[in-house]
Protein backbone atom coordinates (compact mmCIF):
# COMPACT_ATOMS: atom_id res chain seq x y z
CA UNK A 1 98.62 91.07 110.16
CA UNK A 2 102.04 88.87 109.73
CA UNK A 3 103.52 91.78 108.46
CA UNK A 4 102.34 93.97 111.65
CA UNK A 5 103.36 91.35 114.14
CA UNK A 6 106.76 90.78 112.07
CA UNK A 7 107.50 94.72 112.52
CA UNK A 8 106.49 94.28 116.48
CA UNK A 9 109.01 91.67 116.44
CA UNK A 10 111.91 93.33 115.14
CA UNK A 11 111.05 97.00 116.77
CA UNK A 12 111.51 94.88 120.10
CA UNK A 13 114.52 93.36 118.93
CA UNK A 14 116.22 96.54 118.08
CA UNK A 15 115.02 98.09 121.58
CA UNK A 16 115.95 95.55 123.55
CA UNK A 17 119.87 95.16 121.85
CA UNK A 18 119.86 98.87 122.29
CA UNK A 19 118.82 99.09 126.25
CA UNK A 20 121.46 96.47 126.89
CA UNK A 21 124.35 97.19 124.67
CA UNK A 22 124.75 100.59 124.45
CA UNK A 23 127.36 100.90 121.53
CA UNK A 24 125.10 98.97 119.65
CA UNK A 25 123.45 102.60 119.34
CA UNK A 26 126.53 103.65 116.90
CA UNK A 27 126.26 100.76 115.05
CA UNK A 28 123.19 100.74 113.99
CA UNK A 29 123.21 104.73 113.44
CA UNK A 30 126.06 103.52 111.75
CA UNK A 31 124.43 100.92 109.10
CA UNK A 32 121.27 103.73 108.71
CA UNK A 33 123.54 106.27 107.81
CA UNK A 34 125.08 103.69 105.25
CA UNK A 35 121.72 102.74 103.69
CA UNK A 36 120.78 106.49 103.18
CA UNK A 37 123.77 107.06 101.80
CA UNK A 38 123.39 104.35 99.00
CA UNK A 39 119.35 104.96 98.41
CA UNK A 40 120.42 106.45 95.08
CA UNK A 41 121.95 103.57 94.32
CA UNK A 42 119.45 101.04 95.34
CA UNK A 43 116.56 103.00 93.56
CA UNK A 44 118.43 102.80 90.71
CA UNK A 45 119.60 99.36 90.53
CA UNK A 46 115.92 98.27 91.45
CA UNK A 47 114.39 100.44 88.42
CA UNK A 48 117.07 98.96 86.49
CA UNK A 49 118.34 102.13 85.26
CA UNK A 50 120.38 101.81 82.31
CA UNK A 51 123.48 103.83 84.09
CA UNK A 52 122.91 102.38 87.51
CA UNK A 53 126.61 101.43 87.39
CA UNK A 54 128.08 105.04 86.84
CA UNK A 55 125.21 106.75 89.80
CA UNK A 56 126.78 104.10 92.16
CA UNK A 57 129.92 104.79 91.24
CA UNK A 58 129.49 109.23 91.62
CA UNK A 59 127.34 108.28 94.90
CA UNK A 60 129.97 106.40 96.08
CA UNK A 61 132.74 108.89 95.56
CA UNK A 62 131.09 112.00 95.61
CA UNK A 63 127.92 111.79 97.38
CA UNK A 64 129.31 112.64 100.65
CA UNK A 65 129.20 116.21 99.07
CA UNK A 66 125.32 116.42 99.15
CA UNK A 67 124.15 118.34 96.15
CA UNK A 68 125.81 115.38 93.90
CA UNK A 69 123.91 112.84 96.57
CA UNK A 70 120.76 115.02 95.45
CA UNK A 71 121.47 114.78 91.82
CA UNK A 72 122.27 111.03 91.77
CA UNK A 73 118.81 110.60 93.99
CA UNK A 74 116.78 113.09 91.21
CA UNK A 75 118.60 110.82 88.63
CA UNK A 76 117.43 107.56 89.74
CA UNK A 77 113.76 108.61 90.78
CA UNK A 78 113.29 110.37 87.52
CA UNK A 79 113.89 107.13 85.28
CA UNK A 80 111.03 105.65 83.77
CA UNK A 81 111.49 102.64 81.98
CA UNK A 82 109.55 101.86 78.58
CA UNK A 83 106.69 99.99 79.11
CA UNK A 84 105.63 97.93 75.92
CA UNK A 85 101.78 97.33 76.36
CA UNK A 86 100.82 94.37 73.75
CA UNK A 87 97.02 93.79 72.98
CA UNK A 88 95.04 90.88 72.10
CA UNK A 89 92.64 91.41 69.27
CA UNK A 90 90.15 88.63 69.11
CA UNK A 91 88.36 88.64 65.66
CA UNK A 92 85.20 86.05 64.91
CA UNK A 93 84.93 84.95 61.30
């Protein structure tokens, strides 16, 4: 419900900068354009890929390009990191 009421909050915000400051409208296309550019990145520093630093690096130079923004995107969903499952084995005498 916080969560819900938190979202209200903000989508009101944003509307309400918007209706009165119309260049506001740019900027803030401006910063969502920015955050889908770097999603590649993001996904891939949060899944703590271990070439996170060289997908940043081809998103931020070449991603503008599309197909390489695609790549770097396939890239960092595709990682799966190992998962080492340990087990407890209880054994009565």
């Amino acid at each position: 419900m916080h969560l819900l009421l938190n979202l209200l909050f903000i989508a009101g915000i944003v509307i309400a900068v918007l209706f009165f400051f119309p260049l506001s409208t740019v900027v803030l296309l401006g910063v969502l354009a920015l955050l889908l550019y770097f999603l590649p990145s993001y996904i891939a520093f949060k899944k703590q890929h271990p070439n996170s630093i060289i997908i940043f690096v081809v998103n931020l130079l070449f991603g503008f390009t599309f197909i390489i923004w695609i790549v770097c995107l396939i890239l960092a969903i595709a990682y799966q990191p190992n998962v080492t499952i340990i087990e407890k084995h209880y054994y009565h005498a």
